[in-house]
C-alpha atoms as a PDB file:
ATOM      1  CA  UNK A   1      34.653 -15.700  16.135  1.00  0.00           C
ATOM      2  CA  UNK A   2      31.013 -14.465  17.143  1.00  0.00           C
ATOM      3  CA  UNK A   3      29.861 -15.810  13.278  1.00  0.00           C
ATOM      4  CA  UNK A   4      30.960 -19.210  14.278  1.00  0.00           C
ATOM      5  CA  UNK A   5      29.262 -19.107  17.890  1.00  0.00           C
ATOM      6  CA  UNK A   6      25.837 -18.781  15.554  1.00  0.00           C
ATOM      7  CA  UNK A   7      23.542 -21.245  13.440  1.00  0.00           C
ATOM      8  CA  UNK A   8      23.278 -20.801   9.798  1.00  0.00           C
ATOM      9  CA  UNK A   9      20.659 -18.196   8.914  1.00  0.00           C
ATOM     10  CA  UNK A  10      17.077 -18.631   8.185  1.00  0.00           C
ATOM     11  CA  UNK A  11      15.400 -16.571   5.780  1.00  0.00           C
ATOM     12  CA  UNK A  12      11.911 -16.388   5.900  1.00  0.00           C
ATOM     13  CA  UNK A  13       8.738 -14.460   3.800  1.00  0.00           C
ATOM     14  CA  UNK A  14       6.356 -12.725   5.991  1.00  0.00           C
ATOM     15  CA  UNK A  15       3.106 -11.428   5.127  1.00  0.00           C
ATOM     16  CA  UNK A  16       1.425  -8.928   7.536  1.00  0.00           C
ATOM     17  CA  UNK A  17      -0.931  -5.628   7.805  1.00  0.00           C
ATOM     18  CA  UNK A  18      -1.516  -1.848   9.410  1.00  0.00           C
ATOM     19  CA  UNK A  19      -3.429   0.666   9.909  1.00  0.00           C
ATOM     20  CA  UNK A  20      -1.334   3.347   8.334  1.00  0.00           C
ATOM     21  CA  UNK A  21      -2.857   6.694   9.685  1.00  0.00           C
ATOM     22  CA  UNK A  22      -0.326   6.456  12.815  1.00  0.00           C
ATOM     23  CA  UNK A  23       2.394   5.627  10.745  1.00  0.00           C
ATOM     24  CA  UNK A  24       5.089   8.044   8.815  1.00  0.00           C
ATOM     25  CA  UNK A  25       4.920   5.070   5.871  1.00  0.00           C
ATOM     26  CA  UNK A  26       5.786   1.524   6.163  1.00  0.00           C
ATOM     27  CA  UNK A  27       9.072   2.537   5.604  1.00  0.00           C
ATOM     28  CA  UNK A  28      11.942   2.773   8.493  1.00  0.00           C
ATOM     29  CA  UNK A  29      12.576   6.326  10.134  1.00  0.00           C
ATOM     30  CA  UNK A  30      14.955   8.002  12.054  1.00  0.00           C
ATOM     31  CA  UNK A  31      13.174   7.343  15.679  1.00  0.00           C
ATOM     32  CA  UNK A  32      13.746  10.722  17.040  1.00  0.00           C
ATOM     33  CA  UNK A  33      10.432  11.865  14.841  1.00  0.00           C
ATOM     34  CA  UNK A  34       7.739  12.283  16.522  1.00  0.00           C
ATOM     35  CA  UNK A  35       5.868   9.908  14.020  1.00  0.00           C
ATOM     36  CA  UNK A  36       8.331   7.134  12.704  1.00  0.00           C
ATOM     37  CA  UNK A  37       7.582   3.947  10.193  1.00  0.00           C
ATOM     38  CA  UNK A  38       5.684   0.479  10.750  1.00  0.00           C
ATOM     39  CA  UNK A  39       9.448  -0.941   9.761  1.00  0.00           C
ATOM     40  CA  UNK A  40      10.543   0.425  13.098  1.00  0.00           C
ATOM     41  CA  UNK A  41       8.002  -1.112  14.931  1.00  0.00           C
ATOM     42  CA  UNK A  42       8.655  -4.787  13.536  1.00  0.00           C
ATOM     43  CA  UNK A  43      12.567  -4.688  13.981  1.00  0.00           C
ATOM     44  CA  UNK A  44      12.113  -3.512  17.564  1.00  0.00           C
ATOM     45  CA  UNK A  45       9.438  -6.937  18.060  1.00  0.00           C
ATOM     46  CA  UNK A  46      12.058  -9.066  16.386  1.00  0.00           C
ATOM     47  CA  UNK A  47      15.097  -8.155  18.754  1.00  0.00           C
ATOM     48  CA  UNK A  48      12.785  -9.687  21.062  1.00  0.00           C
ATOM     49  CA  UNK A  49      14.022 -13.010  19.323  1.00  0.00           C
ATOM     50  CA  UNK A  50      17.204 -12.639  20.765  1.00  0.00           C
ATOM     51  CA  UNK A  51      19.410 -13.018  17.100  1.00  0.00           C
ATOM     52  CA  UNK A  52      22.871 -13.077  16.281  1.00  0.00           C
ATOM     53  CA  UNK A  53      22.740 -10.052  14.351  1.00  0.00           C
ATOM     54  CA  UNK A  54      20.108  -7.428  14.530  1.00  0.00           C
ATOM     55  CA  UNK A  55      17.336  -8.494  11.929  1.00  0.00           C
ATOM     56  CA  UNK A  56      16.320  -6.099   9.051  1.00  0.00           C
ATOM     57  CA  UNK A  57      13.204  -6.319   7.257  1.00  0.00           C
ATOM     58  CA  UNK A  58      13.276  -5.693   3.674  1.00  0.00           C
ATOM     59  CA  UNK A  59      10.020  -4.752   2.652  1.00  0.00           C
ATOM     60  CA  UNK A  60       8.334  -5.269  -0.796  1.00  0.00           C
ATOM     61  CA  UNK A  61       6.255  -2.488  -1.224  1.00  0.00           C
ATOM     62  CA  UNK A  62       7.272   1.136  -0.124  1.00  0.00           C
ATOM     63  CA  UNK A  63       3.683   2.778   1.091  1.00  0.00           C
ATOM     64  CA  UNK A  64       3.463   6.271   2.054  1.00  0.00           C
ATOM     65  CA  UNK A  65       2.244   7.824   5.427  1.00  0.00           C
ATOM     66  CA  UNK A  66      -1.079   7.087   6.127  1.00  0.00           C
ATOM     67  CA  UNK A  67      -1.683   4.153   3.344  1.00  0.00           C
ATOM     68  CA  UNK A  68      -2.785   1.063   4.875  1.00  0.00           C
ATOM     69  CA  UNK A  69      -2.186  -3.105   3.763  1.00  0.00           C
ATOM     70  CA  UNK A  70      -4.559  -5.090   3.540  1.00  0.00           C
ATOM     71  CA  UNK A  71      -1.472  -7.704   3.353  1.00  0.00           C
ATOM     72  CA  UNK A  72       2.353  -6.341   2.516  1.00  0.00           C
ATOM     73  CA  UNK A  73       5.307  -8.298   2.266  1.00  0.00           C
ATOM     74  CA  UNK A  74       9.154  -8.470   3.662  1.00  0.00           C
ATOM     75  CA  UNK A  75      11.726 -10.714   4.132  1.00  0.00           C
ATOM     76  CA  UNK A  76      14.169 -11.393   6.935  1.00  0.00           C
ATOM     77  CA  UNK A  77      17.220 -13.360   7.839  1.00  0.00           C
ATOM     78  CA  UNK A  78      17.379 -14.639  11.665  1.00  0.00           C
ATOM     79  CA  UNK A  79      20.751 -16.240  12.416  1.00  0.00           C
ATOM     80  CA  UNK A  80      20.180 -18.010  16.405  1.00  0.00           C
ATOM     81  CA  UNK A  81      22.777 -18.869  19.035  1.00  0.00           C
ATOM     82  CA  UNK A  82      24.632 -22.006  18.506  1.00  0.00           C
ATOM     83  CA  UNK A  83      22.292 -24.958  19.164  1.00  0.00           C
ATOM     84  CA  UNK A  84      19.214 -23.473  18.754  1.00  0.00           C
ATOM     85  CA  UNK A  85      17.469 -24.518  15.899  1.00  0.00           C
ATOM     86  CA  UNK A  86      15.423 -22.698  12.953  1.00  0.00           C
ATOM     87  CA  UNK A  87      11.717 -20.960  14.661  1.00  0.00           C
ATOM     88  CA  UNK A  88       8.976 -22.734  12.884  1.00  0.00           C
ATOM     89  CA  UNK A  89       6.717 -20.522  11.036  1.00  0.00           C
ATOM     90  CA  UNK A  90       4.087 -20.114  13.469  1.00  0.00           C
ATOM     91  CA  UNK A  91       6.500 -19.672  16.394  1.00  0.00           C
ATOM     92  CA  UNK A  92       7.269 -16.711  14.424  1.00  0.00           C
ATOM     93  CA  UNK A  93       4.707 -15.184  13.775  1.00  0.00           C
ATOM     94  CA  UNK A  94       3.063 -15.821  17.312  1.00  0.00           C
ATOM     95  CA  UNK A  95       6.312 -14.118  18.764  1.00  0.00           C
ATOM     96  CA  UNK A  96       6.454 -11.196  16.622  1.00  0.00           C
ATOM     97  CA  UNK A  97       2.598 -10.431  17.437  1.00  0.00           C
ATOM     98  CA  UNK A  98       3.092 -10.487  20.680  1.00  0.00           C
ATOM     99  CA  UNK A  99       5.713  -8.182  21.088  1.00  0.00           C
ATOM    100  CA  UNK A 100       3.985  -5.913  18.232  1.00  0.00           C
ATOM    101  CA  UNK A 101       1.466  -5.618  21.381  1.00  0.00           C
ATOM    102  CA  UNK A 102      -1.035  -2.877  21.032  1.00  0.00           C
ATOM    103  CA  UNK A 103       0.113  -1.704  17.400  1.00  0.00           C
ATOM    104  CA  UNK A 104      -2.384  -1.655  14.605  1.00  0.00           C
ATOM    105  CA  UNK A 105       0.255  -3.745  13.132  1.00  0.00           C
ATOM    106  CA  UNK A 106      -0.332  -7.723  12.343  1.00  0.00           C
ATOM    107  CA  UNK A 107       1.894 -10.507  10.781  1.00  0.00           C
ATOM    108  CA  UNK A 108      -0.502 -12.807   9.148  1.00  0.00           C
ATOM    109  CA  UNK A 109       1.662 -15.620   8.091  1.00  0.00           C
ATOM    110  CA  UNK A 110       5.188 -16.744   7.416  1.00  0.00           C
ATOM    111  CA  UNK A 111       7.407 -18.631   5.766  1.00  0.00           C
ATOM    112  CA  UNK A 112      11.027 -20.259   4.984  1.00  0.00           C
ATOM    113  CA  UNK A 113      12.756 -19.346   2.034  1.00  0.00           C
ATOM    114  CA  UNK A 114      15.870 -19.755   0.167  1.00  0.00           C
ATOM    115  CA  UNK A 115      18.772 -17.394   0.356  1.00  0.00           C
ATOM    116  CA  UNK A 116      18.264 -16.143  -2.778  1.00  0.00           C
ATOM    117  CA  UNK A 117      14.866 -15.140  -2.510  1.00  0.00           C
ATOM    118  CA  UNK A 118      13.805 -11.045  -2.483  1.00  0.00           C
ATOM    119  CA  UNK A 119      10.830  -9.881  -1.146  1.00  0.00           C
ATOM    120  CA  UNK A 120      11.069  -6.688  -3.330  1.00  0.00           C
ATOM    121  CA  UNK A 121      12.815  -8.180  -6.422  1.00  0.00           C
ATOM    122  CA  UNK A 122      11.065 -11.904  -6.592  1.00  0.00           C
ATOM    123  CA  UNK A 123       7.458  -9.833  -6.588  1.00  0.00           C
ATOM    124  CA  UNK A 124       5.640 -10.428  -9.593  1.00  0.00           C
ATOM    125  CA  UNK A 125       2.883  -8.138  -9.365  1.00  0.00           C
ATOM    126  CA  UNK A 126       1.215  -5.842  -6.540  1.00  0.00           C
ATOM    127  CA  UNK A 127      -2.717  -4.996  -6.034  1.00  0.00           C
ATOM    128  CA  UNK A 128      -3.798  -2.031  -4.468  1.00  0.00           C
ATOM    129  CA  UNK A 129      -7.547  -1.130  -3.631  1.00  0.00           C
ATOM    130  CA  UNK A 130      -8.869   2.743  -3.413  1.00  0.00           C
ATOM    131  CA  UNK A 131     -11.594   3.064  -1.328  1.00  0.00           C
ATOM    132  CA  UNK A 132     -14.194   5.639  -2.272  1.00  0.00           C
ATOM    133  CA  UNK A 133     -17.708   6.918  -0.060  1.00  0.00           C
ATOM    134  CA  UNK A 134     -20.206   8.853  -2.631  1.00  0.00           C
ATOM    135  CA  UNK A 135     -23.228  10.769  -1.816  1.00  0.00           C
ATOM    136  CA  UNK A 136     -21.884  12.855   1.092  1.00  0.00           C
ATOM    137  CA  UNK A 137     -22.300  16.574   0.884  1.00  0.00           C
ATOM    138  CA  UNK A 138     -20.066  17.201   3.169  1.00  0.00           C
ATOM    139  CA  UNK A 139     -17.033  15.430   5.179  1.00  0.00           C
ATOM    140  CA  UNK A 140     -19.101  15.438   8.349  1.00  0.00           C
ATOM    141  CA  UNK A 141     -21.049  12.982   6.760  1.00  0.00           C
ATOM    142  CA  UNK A 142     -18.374  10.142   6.933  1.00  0.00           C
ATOM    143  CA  UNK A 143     -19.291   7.446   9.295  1.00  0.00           C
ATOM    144  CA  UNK A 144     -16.975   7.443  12.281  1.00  0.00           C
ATOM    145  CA  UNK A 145     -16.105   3.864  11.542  1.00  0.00           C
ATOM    146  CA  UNK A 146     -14.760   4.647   8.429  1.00  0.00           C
ATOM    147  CA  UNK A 147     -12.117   7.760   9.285  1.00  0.00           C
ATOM    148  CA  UNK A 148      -9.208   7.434   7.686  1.00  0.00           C
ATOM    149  CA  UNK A 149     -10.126   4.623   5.597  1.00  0.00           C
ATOM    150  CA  UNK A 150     -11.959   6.238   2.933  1.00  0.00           C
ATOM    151  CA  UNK A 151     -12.351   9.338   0.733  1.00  0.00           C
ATOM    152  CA  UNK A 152     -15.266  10.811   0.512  1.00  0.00           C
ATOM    153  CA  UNK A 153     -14.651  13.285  -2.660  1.00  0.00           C
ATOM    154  CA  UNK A 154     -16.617  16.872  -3.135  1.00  0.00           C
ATOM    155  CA  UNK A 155     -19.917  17.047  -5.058  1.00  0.00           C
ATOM    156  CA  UNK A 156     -22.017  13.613  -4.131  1.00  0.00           C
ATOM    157  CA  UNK A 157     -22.347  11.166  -6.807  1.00  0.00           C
ATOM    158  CA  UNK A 158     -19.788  10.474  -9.277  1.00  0.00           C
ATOM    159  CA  UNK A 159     -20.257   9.039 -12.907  1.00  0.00           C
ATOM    160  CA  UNK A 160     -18.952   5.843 -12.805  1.00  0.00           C
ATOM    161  CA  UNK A 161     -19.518   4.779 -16.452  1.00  0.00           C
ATOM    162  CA  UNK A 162     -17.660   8.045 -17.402  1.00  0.00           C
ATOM    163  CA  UNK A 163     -14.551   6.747 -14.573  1.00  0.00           C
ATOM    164  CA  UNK A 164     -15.115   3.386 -16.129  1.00  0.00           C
ATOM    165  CA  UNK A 165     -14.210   4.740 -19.853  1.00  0.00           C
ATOM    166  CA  UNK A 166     -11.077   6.541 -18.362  1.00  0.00           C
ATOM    167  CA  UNK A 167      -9.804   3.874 -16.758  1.00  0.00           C
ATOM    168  CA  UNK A 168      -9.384   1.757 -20.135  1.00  0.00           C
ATOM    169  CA  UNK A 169      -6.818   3.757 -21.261  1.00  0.00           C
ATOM    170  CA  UNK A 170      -4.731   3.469 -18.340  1.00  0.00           C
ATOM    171  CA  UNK A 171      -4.271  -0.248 -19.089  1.00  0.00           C
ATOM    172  CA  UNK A 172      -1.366  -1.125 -20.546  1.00  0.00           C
ATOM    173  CA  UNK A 173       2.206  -0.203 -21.127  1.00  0.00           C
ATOM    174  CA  UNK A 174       2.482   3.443 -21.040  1.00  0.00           C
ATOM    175  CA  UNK A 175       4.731   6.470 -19.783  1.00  0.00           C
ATOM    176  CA  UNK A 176       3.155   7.254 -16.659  1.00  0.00           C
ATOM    177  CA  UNK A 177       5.408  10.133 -16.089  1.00  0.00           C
ATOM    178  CA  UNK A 178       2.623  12.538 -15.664  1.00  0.00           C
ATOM    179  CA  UNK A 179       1.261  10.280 -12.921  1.00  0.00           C
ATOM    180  CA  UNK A 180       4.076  10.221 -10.289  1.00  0.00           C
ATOM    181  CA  UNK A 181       4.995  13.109  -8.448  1.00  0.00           C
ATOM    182  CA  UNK A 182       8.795  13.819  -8.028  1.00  0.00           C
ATOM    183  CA  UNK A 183      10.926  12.198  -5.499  1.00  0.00           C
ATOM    184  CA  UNK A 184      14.495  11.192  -5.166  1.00  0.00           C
ATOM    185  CA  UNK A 185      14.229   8.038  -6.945  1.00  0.00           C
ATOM    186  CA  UNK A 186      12.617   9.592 -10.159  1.00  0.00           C
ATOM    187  CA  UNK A 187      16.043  10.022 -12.271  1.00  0.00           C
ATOM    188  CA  UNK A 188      16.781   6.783 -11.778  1.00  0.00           C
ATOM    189  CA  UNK A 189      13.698   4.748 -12.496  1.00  0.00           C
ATOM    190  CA  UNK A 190      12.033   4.350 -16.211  1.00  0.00           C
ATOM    191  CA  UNK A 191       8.271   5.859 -15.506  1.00  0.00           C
ATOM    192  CA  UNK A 192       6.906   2.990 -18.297  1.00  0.00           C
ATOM    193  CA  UNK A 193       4.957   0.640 -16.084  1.00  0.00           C
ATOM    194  CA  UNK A 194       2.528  -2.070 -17.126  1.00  0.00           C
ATOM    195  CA  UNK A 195      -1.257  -1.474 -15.920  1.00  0.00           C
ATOM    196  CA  UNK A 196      -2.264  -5.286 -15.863  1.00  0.00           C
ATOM    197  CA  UNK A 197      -6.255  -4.420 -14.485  1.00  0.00           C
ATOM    198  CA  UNK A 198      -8.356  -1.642 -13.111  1.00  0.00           C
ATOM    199  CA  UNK A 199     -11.526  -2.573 -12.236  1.00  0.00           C
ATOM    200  CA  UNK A 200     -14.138  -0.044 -10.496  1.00  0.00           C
ATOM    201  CA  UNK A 201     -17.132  -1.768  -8.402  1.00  0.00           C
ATOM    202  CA  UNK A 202     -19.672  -1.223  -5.512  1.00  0.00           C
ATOM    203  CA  UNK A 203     -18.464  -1.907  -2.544  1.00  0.00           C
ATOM    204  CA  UNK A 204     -20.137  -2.563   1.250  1.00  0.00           C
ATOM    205  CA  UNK A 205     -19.138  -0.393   3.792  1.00  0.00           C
ATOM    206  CA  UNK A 206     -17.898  -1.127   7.551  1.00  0.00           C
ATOM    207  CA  UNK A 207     -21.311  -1.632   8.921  1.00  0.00           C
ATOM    208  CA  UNK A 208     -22.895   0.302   6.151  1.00  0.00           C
ATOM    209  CA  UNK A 209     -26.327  -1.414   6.095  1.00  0.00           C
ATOM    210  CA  UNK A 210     -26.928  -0.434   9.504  1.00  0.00           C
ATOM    211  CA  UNK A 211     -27.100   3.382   7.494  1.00  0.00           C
ATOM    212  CA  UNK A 212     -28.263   2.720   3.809  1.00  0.00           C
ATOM    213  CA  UNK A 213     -30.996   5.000   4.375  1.00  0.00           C
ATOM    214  CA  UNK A 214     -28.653   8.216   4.195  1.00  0.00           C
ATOM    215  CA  UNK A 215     -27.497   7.073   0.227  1.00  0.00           C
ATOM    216  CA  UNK A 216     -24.075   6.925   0.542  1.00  0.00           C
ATOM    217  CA  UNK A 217     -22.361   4.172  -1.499  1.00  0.00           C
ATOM    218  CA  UNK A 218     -19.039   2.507  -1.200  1.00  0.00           C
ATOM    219  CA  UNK A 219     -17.294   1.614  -4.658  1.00  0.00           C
ATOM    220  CA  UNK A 220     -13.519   0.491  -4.923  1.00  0.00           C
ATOM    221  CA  UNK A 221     -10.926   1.020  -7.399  1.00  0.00           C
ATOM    222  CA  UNK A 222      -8.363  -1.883  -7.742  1.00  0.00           C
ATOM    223  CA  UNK A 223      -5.486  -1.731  -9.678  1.00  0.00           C
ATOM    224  CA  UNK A 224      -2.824  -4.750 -10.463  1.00  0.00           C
ATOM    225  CA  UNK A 225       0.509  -4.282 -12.049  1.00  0.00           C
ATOM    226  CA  UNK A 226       4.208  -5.369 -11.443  1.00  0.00           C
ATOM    227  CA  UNK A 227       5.035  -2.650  -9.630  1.00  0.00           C
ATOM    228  CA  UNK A 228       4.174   1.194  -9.367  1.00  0.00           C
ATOM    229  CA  UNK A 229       5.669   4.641  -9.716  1.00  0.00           C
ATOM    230  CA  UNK A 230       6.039   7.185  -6.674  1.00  0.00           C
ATOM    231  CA  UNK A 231       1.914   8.050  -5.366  1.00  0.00           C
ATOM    232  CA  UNK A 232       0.855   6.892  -9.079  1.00  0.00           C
ATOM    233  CA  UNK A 233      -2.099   5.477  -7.974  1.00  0.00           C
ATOM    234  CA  UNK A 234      -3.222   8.351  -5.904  1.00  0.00           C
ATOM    235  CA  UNK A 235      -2.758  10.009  -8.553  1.00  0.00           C
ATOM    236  CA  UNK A 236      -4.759   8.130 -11.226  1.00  0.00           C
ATOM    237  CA  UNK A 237      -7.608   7.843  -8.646  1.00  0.00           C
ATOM    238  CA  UNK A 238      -7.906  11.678  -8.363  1.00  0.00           C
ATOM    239  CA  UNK A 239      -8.207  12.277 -12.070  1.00  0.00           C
ATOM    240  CA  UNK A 240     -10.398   9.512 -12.478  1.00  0.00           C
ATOM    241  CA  UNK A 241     -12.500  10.992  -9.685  1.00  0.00           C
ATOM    242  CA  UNK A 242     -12.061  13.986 -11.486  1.00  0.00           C
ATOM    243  CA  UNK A 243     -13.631  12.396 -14.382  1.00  0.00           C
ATOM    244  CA  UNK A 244     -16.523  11.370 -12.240  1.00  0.00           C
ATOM    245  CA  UNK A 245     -16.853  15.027 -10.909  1.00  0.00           C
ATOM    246  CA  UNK A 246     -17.332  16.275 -15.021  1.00  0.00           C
ATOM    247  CA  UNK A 247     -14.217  18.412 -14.494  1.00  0.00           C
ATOM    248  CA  UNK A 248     -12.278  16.048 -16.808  1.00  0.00           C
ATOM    249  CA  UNK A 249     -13.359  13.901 -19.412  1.00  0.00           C
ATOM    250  CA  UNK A 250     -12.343  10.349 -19.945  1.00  0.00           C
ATOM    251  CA  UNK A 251      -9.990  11.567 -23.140  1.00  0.00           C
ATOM    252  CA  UNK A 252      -8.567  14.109 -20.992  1.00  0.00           C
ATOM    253  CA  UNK A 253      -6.558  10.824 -18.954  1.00  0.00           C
ATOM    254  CA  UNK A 254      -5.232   9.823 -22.510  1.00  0.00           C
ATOM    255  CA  UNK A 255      -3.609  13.820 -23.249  1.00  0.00           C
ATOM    256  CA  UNK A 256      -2.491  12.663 -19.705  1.00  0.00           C
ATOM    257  CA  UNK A 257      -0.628  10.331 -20.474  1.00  0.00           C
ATOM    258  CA  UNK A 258       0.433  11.694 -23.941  1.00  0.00           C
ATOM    259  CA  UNK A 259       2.042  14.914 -22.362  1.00  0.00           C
ATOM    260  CA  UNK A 260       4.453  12.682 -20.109  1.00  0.00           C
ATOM    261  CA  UNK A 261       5.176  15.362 -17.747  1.00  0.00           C
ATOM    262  CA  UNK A 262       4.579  15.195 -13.832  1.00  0.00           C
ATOM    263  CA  UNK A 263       3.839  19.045 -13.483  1.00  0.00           C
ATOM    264  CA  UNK A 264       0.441  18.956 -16.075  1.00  0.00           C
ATOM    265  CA  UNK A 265      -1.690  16.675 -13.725  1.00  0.00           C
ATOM    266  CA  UNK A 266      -4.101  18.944 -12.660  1.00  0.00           C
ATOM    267  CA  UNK A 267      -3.788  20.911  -9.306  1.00  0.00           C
ATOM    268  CA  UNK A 268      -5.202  19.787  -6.416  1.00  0.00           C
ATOM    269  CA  UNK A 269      -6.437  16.561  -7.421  1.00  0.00           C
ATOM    270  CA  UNK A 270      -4.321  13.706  -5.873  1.00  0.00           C
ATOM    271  CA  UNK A 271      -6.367  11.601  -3.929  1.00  0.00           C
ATOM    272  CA  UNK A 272      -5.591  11.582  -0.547  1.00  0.00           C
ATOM    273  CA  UNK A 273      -4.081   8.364   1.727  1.00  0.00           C
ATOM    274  CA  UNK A 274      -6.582   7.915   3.159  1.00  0.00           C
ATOM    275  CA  UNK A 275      -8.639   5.685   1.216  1.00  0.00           C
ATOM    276  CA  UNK A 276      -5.300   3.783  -0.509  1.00  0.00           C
ATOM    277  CA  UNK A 277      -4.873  -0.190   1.085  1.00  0.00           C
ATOM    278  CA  UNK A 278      -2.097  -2.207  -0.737  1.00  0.00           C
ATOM    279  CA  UNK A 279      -4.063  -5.518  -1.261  1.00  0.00           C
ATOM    280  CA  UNK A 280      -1.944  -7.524  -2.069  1.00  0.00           C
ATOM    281  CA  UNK A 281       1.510  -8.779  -3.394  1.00  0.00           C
ATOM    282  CA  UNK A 282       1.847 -11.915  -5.394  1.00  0.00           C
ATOM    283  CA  UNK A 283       5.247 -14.538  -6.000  1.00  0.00           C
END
């Protein structure tokens, strides 16, 4: 009887951001951790909506803890009391926002969809940017106003055209077994994915030309494909970075890729969360 007492449900598309260094991942938790997912935090704004049914948020793009979005993507089904007609797309996201509160969490835009539609499954491709901060000496040297959102690797300057050279032959269709570490999804997920671009270019810094005088430089890493394996792109930042540092060299990332084996990427040199943003994802 209750299904009856309830309007049709609405799906909609949202769009929306975080700062992920208070966040276990984007991904729901159990809430008795002492540091649980940005998922948890939107479902809790949206029983503010008073549904039917409690709404779930299927998310697109599965980021680890402390990754930020620049823009991520989930989709939602909101079923109303008799009567009470579809939210408009603004009303939405006004309403979630506001309950969000203080949370470095923001939905930037929504909208109605069909029934059919999958935020995770309709994707056609994903963009994630790695942010990197040369010419420190020493972590100390990070500007406060870029903690967490950054990596600022060992050893100053890197060689970009060297990082540059590597990067070409991760484009393409490849095995990229060697370039995801192990999780519980691994046996049941090909590791051939499709690098569609990888561009590496200067970057500005959050207020950096108020401090150009102390040489450090901002460059990015962006990388587009349809979808990517468990921390691959940490991990093909590091050894690119490890390019840049001369411990690799750019025909190293092809053996790489040749060996197809997660346990021969080098020790140590995953690149942190920090400096990882999911950019954006496209339909």
């Amino acid at each position: 009887p209750a299904a009856r007492m309830a309007s049709p449900k609405t799906r909609y598309l949202v769009f929306f951001q975080y700062f992920g260094s208070k966040y276990s991942g984007v991904m729901e938790t159990s809430t008795d951790q002492s540091v649980i997912g940005v998922q948890n935090y939107m479902e809790k704004a949206a029983q503010n909506l008073k549904p039917v049914v409690p709404i779930k948020f299927h998310i697109s793009s599965r980021t680890d803890t402390g990754v930020h979005a620049l823009c991520n993507s989930a989709h939602l089904d909101i079923q109303r009391a008799t009567g009470k007609p579809p939210f408009h797309e603004r009303e939405l996201v006004c309403s979630l926002n506001y309950h969000l509160k203080s949370e470095p969490i923001r939905v930037l835009s929504a909208y109605r969809v069909a029934n059919s539609f999958h935020a995770r499954f309709s994707a056609l491709s994903r963009t994630y940017v790695y942010r990197l901060l040369m010419g420190c000496t020493h972590h100390s040297e990070i500007p406060v106003f870029e903690r967490d959102l950054c990596w600022a690797p060992g050893g100053g300057y890197l060689n970009v055209p060297a990082m540059q050279d590597a990067a070409w032959f991760l484009l393409g269709t490849h095995d990229f077994s060697t370039f995801r570490s192990l999780n519980s999804e691994t046996p049941f997920r090909s590791p051939v994915r499709t690098i569609l671009q990888v561009d590496i270019r200067p970057s500005s810094g959050f207020l950096s030309h108020h401090y150009e005088y102390r040489g450090l430089e901002f460059w990015e890493l962006e990388f587009k494909s349809r979808s990517f394996l468990y921390r691959q792109v940490r991990r093909m930042v590091g050894a690119l970075v490890a390019v840049g540092q001369g411990k690799l060299t750019p025909r190293h990332i092809k053996e790489l890729l040749e060996i197809k084996d997660s346990r021969a990427f080098p020790p140590h040199a995953m690149a942190p969360p920090s400096g990882l943003f999911l950019k954006s994802v496209e339909y």
